[in-house]
Protein backbone atom coordinates (compact mmCIF):
# COMPACT_ATOMS: atom_id res chain seq x y z
CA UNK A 1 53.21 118.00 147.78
CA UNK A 2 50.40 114.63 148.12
CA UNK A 3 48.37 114.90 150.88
CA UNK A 4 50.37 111.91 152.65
CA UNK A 5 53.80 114.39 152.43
CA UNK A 6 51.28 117.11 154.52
CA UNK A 7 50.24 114.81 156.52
CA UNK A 8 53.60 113.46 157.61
CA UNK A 9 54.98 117.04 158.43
CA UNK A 10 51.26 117.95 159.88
CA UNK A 11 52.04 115.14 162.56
CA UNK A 12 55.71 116.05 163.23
CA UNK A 13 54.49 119.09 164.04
CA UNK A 14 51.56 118.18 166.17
CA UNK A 15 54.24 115.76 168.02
CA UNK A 16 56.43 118.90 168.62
CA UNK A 17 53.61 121.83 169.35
CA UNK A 18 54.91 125.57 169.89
CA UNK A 19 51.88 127.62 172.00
CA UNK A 20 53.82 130.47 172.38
CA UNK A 21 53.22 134.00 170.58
CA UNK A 22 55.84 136.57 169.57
CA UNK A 23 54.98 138.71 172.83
CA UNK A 24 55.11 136.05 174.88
CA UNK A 25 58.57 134.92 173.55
CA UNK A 26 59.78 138.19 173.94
CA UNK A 27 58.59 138.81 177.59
CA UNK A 28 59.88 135.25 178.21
CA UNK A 29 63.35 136.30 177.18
CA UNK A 30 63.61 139.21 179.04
CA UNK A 31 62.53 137.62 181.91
CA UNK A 32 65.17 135.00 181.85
CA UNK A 33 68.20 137.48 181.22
CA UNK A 34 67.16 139.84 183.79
CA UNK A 35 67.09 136.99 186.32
CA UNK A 36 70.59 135.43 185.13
CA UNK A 37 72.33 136.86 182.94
CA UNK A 38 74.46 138.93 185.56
CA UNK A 39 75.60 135.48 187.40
CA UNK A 40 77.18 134.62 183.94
CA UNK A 41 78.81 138.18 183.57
CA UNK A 42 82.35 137.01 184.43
CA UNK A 43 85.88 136.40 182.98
CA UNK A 44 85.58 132.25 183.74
CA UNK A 45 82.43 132.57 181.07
CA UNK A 46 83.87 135.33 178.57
CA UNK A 47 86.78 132.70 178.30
CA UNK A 48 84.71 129.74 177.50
CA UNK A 49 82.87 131.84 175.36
CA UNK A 50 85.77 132.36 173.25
CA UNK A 51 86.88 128.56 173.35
CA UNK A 52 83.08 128.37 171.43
CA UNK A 53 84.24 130.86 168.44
CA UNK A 54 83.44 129.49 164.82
CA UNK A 55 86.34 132.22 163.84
CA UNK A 56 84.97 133.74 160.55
CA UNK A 57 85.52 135.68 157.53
CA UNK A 58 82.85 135.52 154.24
CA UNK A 59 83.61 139.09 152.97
CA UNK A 60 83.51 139.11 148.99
CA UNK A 61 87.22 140.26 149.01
CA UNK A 62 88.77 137.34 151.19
CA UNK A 63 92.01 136.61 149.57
CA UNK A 64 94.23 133.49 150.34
CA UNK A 65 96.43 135.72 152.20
CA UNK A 66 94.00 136.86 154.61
CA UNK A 67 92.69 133.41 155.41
CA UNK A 68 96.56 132.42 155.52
CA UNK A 69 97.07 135.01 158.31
CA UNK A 70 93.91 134.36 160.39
CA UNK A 71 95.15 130.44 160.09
CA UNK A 72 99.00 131.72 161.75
CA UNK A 73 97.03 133.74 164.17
CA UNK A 74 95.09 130.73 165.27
CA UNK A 75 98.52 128.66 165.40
CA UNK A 76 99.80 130.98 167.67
CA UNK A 77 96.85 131.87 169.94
CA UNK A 78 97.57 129.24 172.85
CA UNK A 79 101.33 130.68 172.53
CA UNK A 80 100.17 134.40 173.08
CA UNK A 81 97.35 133.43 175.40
CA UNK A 82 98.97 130.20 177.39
CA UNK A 83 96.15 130.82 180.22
CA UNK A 84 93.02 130.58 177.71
CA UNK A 85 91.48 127.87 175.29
CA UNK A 86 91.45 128.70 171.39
CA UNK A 87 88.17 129.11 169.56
CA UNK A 88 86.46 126.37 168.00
CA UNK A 89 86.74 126.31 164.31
CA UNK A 90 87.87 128.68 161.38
CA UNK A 91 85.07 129.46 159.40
CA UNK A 92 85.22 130.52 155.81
CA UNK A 93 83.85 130.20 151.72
CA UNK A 94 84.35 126.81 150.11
CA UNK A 95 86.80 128.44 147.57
CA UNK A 96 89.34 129.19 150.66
CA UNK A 97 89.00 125.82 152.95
CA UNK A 98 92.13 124.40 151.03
CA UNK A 99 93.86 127.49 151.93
CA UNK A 100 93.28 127.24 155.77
CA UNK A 101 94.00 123.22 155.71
CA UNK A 102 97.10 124.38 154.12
CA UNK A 103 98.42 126.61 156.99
CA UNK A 104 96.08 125.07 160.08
CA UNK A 105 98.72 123.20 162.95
CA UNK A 106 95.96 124.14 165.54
CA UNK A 107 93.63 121.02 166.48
CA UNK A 108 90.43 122.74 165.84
CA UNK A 109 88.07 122.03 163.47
CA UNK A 110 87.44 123.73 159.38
CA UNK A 111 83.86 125.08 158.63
CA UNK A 112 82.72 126.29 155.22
CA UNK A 113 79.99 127.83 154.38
CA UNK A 114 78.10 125.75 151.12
CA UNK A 115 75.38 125.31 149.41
CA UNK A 116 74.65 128.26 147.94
CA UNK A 117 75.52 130.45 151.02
CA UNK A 118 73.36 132.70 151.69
CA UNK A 119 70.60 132.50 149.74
CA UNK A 120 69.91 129.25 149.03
CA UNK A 121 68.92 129.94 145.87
CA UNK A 122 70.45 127.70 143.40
CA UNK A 123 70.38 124.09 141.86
CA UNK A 124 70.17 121.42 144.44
CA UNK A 125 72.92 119.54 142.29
CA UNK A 126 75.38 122.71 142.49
CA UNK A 127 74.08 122.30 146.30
CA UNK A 128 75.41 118.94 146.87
CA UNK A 129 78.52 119.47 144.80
CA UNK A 130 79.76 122.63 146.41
CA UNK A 131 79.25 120.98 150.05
CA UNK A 132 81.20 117.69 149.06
CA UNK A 133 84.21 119.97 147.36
CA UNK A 134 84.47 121.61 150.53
CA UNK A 135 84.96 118.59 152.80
CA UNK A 136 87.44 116.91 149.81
CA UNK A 137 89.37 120.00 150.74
CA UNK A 138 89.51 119.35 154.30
CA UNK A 139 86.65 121.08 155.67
CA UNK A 140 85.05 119.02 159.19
CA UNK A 141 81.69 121.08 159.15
CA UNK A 142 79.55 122.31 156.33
CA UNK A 143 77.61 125.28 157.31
CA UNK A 144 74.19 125.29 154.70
CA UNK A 145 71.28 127.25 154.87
CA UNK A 146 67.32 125.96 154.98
CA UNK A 147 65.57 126.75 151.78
CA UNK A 148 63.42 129.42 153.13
CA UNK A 149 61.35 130.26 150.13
CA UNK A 150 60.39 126.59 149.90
CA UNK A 151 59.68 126.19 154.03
CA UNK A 152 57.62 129.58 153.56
CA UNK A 153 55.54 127.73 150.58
CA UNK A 154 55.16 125.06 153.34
CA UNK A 155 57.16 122.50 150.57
CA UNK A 156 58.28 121.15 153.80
CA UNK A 157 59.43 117.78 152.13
CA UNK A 158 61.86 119.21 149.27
CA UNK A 159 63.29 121.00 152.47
CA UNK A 160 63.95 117.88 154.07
CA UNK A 161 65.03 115.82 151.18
CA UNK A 162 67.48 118.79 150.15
CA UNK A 163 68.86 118.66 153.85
CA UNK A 164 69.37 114.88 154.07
CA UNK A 165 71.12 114.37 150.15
CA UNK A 166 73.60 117.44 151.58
CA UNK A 167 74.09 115.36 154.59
CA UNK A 168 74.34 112.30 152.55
CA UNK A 169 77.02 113.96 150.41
CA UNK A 170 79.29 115.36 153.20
CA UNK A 171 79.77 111.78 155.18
CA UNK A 172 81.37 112.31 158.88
CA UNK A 173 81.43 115.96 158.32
CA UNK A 174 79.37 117.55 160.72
CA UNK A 175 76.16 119.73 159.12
CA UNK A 176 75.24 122.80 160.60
CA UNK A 177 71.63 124.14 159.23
CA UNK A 178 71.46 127.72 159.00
CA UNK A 179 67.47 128.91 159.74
CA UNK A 180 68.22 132.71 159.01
CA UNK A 181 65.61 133.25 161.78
CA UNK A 182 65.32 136.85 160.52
CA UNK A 183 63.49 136.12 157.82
CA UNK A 184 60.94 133.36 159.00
CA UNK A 185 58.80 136.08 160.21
CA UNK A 186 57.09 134.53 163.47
CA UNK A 187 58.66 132.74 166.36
CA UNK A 188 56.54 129.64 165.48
CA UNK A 189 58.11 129.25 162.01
CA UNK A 190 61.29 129.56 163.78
CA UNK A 191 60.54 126.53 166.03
CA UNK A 192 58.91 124.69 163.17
CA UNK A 193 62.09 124.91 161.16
CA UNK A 194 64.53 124.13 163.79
CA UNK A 195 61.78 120.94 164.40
CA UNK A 196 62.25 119.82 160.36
CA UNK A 197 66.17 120.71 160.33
CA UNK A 198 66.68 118.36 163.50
CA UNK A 199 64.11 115.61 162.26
CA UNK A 200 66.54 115.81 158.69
CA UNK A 201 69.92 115.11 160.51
CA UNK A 202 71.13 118.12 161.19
CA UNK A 203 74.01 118.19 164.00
CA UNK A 204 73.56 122.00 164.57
CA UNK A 205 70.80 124.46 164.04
CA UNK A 206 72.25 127.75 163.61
CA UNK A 207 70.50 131.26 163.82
CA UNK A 208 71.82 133.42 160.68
CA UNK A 209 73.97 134.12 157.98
CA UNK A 210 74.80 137.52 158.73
CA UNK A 211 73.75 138.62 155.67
CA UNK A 212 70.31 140.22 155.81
CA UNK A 213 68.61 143.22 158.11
CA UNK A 214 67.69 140.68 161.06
CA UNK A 215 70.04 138.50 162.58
CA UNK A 216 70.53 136.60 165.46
CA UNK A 217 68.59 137.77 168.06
CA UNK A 218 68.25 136.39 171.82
CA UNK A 219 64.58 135.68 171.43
CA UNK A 220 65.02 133.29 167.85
CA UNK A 221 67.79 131.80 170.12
CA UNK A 222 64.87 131.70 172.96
CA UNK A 223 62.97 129.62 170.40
CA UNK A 224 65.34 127.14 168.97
CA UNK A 225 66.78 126.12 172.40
CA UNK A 226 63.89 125.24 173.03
CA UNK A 227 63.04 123.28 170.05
CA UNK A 228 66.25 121.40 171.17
CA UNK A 229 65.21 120.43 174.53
CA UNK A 230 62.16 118.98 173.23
CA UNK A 231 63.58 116.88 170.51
CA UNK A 232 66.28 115.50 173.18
CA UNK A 233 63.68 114.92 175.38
CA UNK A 234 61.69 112.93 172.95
CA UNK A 235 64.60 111.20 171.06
CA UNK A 236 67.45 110.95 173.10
CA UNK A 237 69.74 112.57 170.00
CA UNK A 238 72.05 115.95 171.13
CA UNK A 239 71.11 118.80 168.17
CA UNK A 240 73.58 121.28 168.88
CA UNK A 241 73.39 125.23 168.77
CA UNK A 242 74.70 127.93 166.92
CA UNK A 243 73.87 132.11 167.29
CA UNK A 244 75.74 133.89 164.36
CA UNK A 245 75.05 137.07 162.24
CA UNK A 246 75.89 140.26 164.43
CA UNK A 247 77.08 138.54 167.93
CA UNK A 248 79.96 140.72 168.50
CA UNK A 249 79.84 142.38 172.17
CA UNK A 250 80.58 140.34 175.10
CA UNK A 251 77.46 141.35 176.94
CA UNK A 252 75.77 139.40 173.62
CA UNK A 253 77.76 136.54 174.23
CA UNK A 254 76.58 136.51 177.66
CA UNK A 255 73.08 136.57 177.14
CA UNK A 256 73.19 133.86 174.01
CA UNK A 257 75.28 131.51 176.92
CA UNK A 258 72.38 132.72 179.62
CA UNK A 259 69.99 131.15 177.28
CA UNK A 260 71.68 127.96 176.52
CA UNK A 261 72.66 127.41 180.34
CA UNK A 262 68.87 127.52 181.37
CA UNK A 263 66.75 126.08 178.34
CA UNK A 264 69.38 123.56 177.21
CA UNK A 265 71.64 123.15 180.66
CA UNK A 266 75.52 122.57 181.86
CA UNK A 267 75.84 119.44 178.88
CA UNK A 268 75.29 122.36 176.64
CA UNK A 269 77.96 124.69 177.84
CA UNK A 270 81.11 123.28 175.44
CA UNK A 271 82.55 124.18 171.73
CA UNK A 272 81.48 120.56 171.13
CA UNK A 273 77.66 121.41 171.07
CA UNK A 274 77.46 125.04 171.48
CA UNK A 275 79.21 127.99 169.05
CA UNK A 276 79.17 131.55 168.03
CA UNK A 277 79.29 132.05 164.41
CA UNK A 278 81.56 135.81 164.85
CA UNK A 279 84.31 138.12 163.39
CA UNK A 280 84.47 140.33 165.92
CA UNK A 281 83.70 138.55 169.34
CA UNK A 282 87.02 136.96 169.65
CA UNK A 283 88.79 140.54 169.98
CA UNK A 284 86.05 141.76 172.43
CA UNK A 285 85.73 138.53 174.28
CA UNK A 286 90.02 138.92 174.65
CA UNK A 287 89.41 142.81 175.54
CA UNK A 288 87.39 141.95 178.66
CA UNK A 289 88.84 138.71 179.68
CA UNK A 290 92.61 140.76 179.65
CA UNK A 291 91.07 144.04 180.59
CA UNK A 292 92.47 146.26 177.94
CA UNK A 293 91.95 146.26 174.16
CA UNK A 294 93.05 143.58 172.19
CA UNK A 295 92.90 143.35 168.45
CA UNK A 296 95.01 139.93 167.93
CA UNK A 297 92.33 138.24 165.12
């Protein structure tokens, strides 16, 4: 990286400063869900929690009729559930987004995971390719996830370049940038990446893949929130939000929409700028909203 790269990043940086340690994010969290989070505790917010589903499945033995079935039970939802809102978006590999275009009547949106999901760890070219395949298939979002290696190695310009020629390649599609928070290793990083995603045109930041130790967690969702407010605040431009990797209780819901609702306010609160990334949610969101268990997904 030249010195005038640094120095670019260096001054986005400085333009968007974080102050905050790890304890203090941490204490800051806690304080904010012990003072609200039991206001938000209720059926009206476990539905529109639900309505804010990216429903998902990225299991290494996903067959086409599994991704055929979740598609029907999708279909049907609003049939079976006339008094609630359907989630948001099926979510699945780039190999299977033909399969749910093929069997989707619902009006909700496709997601894929590309770009080398999750690692990140291949050929920008295969990159690119993989995330315009998906969207020729029918996908509407393209889930990708930061380079972390390179933002680690502080290569912050490859990062942004490889962020931008995905975005580039997927045209109207919306791009979701996946920070797997778990692995940045300090709150600051966190906010720093979220900071470089958003300055790169992403339309979401997102938490996790799911598929390491550490996953979403309420304090990385602390952080990012609030690297949202101040790029809107700065720019004018929504960002929109994302927890995924491990949200599957609807007390973890509640807390992820607790923090949204205060950092990030009401404009927040919709499947058009906020979303869980889950599996499981949707069947425990439905269990407390109908007050028995429900295993419909």
């Amino acid at each position: 990286m030249t010195n005038t790269d640094m120095n670019k990043f260096e001054q986005l940086f400085v333009a968007y400063p974080f102050a905050m340690s790890d304890e203090q994010v941490k204490a800051q969290v806690a304080e904010l869900l012990s003072s609200h989070a039991a206001e938000n505790n209720n059926a009206a917010v476990w539905a529109q929690c639900l309505n804010q589903i990216d429903l998902t499945t990225l299991s290494v033995d996903d067959t086409t009729d599994k991704v055929a079935t979740m598609a029907q039970r999708v279909n049907e939802f609003e049939t079976q559930f006339p008094h609630l809102k359907n989630v948001a978006a099926i979510c699945v590999y780039p190999a299977l987004v033909k399969t749910v275009r093929d069997h989707l009547t619902a009006p909700i949106g496709i997601a894929a995971v590309a770009g080398g999901f999750p690692a990140s760890q291949t050929f920008l070219e295969i990159k690119v390719a993989e995330a315009a395949m998906a969207v020729k298939d029918g996908a509407t979002e393209i889930d990708i996830v930061l380079p972390v290696g390179k933002f680690l190695e502080e290569r912050y310009e490859e990062v942004a370049d490889e962020i931008m020629e995905i975005k580039a390649a997927i045209g109207e599609a919306h791009l979701k940038v996946i920070l797997e928070t778990g692995a940045l290793r300090s709150a600051e990083n966190i906010y720093r990446a979220s900071i470089l995603a958003m300055a790169a045109g992403a339309d979401f930041i997102k938490t996790s893949t799911g598929k390491i130790a550490v996953n979403a967690t309420p304090e990385a969702a602390y952080v990012m929130c609030k690297a949202i407010r101040a790029w809107y605040e700065k720019t004018e431009q929504v960002v929109c939000f994302k927890p995924a990797g491990g949200v599957s209780t609807t007390d973890e819901a509640v807390a992820y929409y607790t923090i949204v609702k205060e950092i990030l306010g009401q404009d927040w609160l919709n499947n058009t700028r906020f979303r869980f990334g889950a599996s499981r949610l949707a069947n425990n969101l439905l269990t407390s909203i109908q007050g028995e268990t429900v295993k419909y997904f």
